[in-house]
N, C-alpha and C. Protein backbone atom coordinates (compact mmCIF):
# COMPACT_ATOMS: atom_id res chain seq x y z
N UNK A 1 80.35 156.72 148.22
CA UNK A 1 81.05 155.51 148.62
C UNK A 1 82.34 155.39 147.82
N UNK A 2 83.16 155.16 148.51
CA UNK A 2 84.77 154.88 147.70
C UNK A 2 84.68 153.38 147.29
N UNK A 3 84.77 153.42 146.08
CA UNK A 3 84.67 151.97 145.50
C UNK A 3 86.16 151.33 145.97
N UNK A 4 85.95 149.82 146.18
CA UNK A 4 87.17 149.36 146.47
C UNK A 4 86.88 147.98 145.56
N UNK A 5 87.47 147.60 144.54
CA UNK A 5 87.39 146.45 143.42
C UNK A 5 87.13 144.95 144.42
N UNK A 6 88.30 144.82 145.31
CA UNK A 6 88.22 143.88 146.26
C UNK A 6 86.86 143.28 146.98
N UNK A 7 86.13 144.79 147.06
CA UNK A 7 85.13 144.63 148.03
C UNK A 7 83.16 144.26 147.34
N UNK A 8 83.64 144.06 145.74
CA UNK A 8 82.36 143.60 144.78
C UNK A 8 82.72 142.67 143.86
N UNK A 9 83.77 142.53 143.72
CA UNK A 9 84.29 140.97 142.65
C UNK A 9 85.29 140.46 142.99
N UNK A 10 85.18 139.40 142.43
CA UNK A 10 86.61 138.33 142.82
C UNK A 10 86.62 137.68 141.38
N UNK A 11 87.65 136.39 141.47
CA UNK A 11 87.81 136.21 140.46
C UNK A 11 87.60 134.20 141.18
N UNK A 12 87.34 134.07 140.72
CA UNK A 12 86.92 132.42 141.00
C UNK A 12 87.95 131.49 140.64
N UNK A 13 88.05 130.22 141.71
CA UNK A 13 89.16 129.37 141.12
C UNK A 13 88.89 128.58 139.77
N UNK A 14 89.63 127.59 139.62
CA UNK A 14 89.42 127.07 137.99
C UNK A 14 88.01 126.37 137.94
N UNK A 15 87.69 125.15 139.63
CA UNK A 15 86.71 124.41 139.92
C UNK A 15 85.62 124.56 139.78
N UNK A 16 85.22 126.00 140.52
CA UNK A 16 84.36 126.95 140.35
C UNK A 16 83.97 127.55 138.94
N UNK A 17 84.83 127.46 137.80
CA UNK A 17 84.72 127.92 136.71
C UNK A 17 84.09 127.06 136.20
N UNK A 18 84.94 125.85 136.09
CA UNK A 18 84.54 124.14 135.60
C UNK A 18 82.99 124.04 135.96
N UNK A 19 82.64 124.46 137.20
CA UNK A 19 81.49 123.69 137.55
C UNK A 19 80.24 124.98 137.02
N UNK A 20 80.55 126.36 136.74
CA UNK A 20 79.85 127.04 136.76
C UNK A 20 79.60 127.25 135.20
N UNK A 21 80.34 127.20 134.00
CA UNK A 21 80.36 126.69 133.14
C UNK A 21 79.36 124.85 132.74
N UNK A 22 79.42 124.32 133.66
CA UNK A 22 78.79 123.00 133.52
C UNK A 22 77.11 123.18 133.78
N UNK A 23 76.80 124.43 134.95
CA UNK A 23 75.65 124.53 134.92
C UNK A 23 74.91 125.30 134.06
N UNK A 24 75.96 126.21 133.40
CA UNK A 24 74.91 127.13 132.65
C UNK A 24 75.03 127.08 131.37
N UNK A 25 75.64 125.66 130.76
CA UNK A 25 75.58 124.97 129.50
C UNK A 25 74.40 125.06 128.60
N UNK A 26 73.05 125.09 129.46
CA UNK A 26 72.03 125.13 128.52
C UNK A 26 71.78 126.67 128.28
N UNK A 27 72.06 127.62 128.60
CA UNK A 27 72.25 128.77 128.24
C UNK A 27 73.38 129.37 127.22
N UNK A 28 74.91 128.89 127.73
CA UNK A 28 75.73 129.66 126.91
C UNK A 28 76.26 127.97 127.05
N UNK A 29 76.15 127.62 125.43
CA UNK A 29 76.52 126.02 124.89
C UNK A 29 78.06 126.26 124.53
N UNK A 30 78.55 127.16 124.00
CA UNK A 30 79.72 127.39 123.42
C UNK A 30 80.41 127.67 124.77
N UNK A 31 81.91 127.17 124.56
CA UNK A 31 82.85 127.21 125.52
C UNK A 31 83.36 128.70 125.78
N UNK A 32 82.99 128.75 127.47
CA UNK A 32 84.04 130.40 127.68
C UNK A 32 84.65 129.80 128.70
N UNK A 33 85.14 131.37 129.05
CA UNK A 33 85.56 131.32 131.18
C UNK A 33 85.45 132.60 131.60
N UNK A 34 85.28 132.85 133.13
CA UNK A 34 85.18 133.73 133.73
C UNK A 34 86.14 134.32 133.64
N UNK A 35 86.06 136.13 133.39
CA UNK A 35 87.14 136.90 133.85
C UNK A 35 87.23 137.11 135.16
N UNK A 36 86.01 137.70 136.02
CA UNK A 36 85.68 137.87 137.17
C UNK A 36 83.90 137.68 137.68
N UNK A 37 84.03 137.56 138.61
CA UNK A 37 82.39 137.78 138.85
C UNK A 37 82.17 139.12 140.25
N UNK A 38 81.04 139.88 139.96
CA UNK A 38 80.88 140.59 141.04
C UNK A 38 80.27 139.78 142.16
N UNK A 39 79.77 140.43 143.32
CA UNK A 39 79.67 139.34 144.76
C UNK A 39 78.20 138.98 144.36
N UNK A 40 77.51 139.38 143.79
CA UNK A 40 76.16 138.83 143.89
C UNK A 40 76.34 137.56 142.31
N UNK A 41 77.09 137.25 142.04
CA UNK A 41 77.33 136.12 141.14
C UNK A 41 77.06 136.55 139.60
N UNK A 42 77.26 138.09 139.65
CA UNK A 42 77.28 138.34 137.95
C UNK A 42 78.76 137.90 137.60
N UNK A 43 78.52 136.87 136.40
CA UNK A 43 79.59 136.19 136.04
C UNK A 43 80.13 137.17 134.93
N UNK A 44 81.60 137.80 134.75
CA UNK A 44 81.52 138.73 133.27
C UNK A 44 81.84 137.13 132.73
N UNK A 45 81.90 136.64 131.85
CA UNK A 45 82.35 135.90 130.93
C UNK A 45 83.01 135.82 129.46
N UNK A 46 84.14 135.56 129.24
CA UNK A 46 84.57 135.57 127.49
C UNK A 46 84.56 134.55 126.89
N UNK A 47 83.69 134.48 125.63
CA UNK A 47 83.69 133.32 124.83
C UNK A 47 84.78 133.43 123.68
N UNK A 48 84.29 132.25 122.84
CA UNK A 48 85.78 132.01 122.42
C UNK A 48 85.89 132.71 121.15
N UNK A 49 85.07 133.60 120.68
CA UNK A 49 84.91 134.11 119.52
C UNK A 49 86.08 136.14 120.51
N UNK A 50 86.23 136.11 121.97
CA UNK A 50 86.41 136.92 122.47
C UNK A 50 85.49 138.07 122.75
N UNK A 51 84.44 137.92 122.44
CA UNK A 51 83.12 138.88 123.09
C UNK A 51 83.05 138.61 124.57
N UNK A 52 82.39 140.17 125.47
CA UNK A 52 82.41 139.62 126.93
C UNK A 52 80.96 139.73 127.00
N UNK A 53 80.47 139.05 127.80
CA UNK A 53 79.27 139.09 128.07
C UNK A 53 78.92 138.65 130.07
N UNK A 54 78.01 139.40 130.53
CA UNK A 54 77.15 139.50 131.54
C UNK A 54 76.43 138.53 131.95
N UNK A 55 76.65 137.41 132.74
CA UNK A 55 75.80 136.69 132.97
C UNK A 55 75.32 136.87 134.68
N UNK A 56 73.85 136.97 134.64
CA UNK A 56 73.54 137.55 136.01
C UNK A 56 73.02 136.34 136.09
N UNK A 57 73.12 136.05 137.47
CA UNK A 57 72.88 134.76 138.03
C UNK A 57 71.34 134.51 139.15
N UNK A 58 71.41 136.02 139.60
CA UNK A 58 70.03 136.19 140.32
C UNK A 58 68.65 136.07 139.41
N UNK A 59 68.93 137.05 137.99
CA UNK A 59 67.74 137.07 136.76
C UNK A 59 67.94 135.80 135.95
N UNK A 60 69.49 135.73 136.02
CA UNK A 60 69.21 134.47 134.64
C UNK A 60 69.70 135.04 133.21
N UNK A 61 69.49 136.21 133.60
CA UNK A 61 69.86 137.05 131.83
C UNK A 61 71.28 137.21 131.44
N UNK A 62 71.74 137.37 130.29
CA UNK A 62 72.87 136.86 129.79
C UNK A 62 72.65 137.80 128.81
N UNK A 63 74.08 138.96 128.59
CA UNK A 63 73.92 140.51 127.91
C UNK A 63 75.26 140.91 127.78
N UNK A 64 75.65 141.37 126.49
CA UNK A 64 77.18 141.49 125.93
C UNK A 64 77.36 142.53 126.30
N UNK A 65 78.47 142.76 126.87
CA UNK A 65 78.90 144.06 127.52
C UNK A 65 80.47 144.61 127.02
N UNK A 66 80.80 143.84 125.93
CA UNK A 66 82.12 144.37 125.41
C UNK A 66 82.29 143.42 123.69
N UNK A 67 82.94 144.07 123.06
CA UNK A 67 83.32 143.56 121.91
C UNK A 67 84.47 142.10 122.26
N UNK A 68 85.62 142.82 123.23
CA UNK A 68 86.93 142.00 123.73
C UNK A 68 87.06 142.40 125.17
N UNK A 69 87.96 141.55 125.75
CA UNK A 69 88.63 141.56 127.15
C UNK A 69 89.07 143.17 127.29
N UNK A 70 89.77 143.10 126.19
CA UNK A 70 90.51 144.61 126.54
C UNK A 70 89.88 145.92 126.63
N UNK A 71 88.50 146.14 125.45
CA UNK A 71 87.73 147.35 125.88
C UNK A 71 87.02 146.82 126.84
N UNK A 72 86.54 145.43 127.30
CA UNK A 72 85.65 145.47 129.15
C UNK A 72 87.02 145.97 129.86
N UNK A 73 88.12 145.70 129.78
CA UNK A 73 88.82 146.65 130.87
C UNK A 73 89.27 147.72 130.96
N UNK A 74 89.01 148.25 129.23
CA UNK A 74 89.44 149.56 129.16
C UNK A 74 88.23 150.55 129.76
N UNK A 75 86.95 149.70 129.44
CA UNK A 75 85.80 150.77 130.29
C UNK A 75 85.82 150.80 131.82
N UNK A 76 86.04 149.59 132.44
CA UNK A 76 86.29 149.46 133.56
C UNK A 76 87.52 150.76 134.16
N UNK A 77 88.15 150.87 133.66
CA UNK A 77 89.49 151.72 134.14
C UNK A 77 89.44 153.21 133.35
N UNK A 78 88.76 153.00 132.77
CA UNK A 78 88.13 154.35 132.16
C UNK A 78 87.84 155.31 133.01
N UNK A 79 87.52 157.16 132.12
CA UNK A 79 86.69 157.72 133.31
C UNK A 79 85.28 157.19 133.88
N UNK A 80 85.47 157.92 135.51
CA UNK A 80 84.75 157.38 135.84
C UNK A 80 82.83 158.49 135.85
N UNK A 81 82.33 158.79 134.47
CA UNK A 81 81.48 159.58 134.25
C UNK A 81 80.33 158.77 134.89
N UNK A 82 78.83 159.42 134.41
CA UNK A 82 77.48 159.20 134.69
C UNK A 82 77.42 157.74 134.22
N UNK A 83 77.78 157.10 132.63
CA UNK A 83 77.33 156.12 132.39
C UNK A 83 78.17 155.00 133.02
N UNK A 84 79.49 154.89 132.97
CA UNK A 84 80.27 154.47 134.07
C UNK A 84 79.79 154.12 135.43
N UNK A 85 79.43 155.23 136.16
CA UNK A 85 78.04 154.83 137.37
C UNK A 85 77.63 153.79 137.37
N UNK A 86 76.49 154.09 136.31
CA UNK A 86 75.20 153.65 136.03
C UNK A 86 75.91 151.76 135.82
N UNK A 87 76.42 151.81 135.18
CA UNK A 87 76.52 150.52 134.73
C UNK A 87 77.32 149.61 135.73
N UNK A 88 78.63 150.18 137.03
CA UNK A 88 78.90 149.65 137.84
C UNK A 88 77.84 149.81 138.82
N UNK A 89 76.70 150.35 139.32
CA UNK A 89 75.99 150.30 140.34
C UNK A 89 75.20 149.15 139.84
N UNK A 90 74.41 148.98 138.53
CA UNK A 90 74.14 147.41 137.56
C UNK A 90 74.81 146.08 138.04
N UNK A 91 76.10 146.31 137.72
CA UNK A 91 76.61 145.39 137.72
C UNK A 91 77.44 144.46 139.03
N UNK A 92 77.85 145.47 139.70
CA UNK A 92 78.39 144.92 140.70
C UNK A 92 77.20 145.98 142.75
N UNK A 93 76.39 146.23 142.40
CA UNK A 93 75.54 146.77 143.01
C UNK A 93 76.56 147.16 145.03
N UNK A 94 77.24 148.08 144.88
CA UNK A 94 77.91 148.58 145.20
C UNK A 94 77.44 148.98 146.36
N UNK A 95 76.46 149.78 146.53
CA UNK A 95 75.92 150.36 147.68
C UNK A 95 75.11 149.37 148.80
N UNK A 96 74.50 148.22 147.84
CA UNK A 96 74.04 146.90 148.42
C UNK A 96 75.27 146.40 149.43
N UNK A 97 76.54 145.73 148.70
CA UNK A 97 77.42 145.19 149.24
C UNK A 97 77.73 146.28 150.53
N UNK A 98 77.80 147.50 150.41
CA UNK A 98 77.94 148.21 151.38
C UNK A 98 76.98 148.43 152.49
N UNK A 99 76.03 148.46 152.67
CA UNK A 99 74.61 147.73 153.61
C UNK A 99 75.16 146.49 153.96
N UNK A 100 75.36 145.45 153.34
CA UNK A 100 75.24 144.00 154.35
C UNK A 100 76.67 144.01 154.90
N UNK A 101 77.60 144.59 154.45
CA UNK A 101 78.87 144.86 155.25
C UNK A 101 78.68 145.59 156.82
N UNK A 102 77.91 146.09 156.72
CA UNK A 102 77.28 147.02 158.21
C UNK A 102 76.25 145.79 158.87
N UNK A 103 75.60 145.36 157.98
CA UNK A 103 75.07 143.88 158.78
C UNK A 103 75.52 142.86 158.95
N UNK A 104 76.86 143.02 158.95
CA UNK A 104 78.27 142.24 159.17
C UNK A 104 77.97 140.06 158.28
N UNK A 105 77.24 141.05 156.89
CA UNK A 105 77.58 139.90 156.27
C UNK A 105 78.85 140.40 154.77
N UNK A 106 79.77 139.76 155.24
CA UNK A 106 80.84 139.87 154.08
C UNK A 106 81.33 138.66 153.96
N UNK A 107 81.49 138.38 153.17
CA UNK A 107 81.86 137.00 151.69
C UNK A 107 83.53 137.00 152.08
N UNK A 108 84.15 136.02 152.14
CA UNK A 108 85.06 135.49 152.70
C UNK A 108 85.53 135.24 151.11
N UNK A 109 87.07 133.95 151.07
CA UNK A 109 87.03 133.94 149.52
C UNK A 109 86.18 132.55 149.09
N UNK A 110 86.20 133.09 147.79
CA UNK A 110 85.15 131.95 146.96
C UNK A 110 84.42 131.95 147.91
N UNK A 111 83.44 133.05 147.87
CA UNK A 111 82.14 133.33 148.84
C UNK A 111 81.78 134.24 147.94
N UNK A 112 80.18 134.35 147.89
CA UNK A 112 79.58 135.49 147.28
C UNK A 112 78.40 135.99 147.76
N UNK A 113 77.22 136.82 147.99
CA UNK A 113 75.98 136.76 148.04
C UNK A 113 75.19 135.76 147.16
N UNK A 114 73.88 135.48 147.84
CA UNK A 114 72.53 135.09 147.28
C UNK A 114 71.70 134.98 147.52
N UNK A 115 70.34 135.29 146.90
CA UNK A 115 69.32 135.44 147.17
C UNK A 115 68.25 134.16 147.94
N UNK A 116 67.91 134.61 149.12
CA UNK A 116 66.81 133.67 149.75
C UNK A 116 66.29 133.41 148.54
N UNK A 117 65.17 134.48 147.87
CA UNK A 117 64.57 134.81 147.09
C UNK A 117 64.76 135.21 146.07
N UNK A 118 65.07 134.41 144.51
CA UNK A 118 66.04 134.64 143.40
C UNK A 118 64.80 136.25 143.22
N UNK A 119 65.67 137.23 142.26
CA UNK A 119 64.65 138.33 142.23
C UNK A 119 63.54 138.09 141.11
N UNK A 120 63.44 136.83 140.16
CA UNK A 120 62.93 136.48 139.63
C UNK A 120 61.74 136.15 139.73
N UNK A 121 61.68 135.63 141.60
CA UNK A 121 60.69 135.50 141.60
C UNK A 121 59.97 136.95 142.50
N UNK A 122 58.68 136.71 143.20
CA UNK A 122 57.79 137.39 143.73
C UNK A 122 58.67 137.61 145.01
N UNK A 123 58.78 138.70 145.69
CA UNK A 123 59.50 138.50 146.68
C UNK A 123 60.97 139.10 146.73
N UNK A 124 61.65 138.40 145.70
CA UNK A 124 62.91 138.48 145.49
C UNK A 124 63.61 139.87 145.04
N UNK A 125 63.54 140.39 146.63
CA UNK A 125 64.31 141.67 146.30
C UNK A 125 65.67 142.13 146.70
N UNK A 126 66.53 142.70 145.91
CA UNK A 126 67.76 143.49 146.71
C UNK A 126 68.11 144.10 147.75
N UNK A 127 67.88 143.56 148.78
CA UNK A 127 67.87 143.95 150.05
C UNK A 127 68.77 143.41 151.12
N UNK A 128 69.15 143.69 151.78
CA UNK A 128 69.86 143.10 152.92
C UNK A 128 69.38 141.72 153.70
N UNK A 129 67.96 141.97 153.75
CA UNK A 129 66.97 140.84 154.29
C UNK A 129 66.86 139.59 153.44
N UNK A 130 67.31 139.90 152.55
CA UNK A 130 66.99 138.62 151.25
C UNK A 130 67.93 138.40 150.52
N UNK A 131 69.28 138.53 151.06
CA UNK A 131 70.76 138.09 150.72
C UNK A 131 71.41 137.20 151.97
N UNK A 132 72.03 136.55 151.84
CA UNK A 132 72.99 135.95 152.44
C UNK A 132 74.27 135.95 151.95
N UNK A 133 75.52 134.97 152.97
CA UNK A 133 76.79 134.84 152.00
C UNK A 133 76.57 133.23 151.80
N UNK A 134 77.53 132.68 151.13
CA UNK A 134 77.13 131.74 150.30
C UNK A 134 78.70 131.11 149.56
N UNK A 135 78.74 129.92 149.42
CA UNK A 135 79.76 129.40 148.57
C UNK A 135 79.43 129.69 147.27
N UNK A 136 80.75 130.39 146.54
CA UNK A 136 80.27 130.91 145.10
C UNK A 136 79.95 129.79 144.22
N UNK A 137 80.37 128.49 144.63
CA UNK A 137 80.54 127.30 143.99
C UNK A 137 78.83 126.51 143.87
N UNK A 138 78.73 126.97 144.83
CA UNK A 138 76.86 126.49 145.73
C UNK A 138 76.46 127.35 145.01
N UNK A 139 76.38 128.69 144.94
CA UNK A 139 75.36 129.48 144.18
C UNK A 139 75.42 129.84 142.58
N UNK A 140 76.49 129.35 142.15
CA UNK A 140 76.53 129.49 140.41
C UNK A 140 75.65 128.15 140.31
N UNK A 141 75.99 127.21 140.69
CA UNK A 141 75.60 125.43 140.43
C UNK A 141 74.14 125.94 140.88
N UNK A 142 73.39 126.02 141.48
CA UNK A 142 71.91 126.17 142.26
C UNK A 142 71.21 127.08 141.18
N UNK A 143 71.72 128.40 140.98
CA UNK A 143 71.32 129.58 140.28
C UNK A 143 71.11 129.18 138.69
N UNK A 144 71.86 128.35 138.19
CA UNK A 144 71.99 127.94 137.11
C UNK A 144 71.28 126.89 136.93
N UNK A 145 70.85 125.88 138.16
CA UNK A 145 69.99 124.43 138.00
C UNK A 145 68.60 125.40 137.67
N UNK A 146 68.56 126.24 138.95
CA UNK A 146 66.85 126.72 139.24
C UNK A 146 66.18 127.42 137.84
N UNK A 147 67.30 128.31 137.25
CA UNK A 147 67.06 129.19 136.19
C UNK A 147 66.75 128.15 135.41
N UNK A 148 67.42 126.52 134.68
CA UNK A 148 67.16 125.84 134.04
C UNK A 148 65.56 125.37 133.80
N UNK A 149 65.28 124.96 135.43
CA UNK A 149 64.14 124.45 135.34
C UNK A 149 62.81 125.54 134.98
N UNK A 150 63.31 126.67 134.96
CA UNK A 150 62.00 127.71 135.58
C UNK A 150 62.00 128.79 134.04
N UNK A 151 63.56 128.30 132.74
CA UNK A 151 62.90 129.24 131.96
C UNK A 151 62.03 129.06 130.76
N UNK A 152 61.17 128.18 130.46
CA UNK A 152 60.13 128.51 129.62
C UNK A 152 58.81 128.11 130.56
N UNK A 153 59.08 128.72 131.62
CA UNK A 153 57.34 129.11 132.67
C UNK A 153 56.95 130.50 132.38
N UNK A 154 56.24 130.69 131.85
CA UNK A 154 55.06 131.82 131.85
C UNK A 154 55.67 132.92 132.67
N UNK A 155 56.13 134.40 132.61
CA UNK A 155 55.89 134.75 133.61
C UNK A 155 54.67 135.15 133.86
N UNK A 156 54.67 135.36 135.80
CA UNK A 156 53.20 135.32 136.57
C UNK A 156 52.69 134.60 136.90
N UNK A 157 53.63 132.85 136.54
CA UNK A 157 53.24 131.72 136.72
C UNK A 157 53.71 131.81 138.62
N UNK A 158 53.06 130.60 139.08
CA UNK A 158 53.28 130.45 140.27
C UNK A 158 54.11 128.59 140.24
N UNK A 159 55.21 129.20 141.22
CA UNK A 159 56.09 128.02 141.21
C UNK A 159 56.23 127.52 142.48
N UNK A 160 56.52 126.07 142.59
CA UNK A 160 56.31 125.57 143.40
C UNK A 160 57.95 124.81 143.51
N UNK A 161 58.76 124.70 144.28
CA UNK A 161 60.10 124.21 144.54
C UNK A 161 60.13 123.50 145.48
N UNK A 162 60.72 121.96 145.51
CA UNK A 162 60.88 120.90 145.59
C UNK A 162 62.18 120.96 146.39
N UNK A 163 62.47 121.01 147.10
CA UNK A 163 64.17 120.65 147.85
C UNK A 163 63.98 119.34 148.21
N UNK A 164 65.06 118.18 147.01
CA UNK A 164 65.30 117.21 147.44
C UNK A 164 66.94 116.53 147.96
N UNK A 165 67.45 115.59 148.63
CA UNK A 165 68.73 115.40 148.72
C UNK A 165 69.00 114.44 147.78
């Protein structure tokens, strides 16, 4: 597959930052902002100390992936070897986005994928069948409420979700 940058991350407006930052406060308390996010809502993020860090929005997990801005872009633009791969097929899941593009779901702007089924839970797998597109704004705010409520449950626990207006 010919990677095309356009076609697995974007970069989010300020609102979207504001609000996505507001939900995932109880996770990362200290002030950052998004550099970019890939389409399935991995947020990269820099805090203010300048470390980048990974925030995946489907798991919930939150994982430093650079010292500064400049080596996350110097690896990014780096060669493109085995571990290089490995860590963009991770991160921005490349071959996925390329499947639901053939199932003629593609993310418009400030649009991203998300999971029917966060993969967190039972069910919740990477698949074409269990993605949609989605307002990136709707799915950082949601991804970040649900993860709130659901992380000190047991895993193996069985959850029960409430959709109220």
């Amino acid at each position: 597959m010919s990677l095309i940058w356009s076609e697995i991350m974007f970069v989010p407006d300020q609102k979207i930052v504001e609000e996505t930052a507001l939900a995932w406060k109880w996770l990362v308390p200290e002030p950052w902002k998004i550099i970019f996010s890939s389409m399935f809502g991995g947020v990269f993020l820099e805090k203010e100390a300048g470390d980048v860090h990974w925030l995946e929005c489907g798991t919930g997990v939150i994982e430093k992936v650079a010292n500064s801005a400049a080596e996350f872009h110097a690896f990014l633009s780096g060669p493109r070897d085995d571990a290089w791969a490995s860590r963009v097929d991770d991160w921005f899941l490349p071959p996925l986005v390329q499947q639901l593009h053939k199932a003629g779901k593609i993310a418009g702007p400030d649009q991203c994928y998300g999971f029917t089924i966060l993969p967190i839970f039972k069910g919740g797998t990477y698949n074409v069948e269990n993605c949609f597109v989605v307002s990136a704004r709707e799915w950082f705010t949601l991804a970040g409420s649900i993860h709130e409520q659901v992380c000190d449950v047991p895993d193996g626990s069985q959850v029960k979700m409430k959709i109220v207006d």
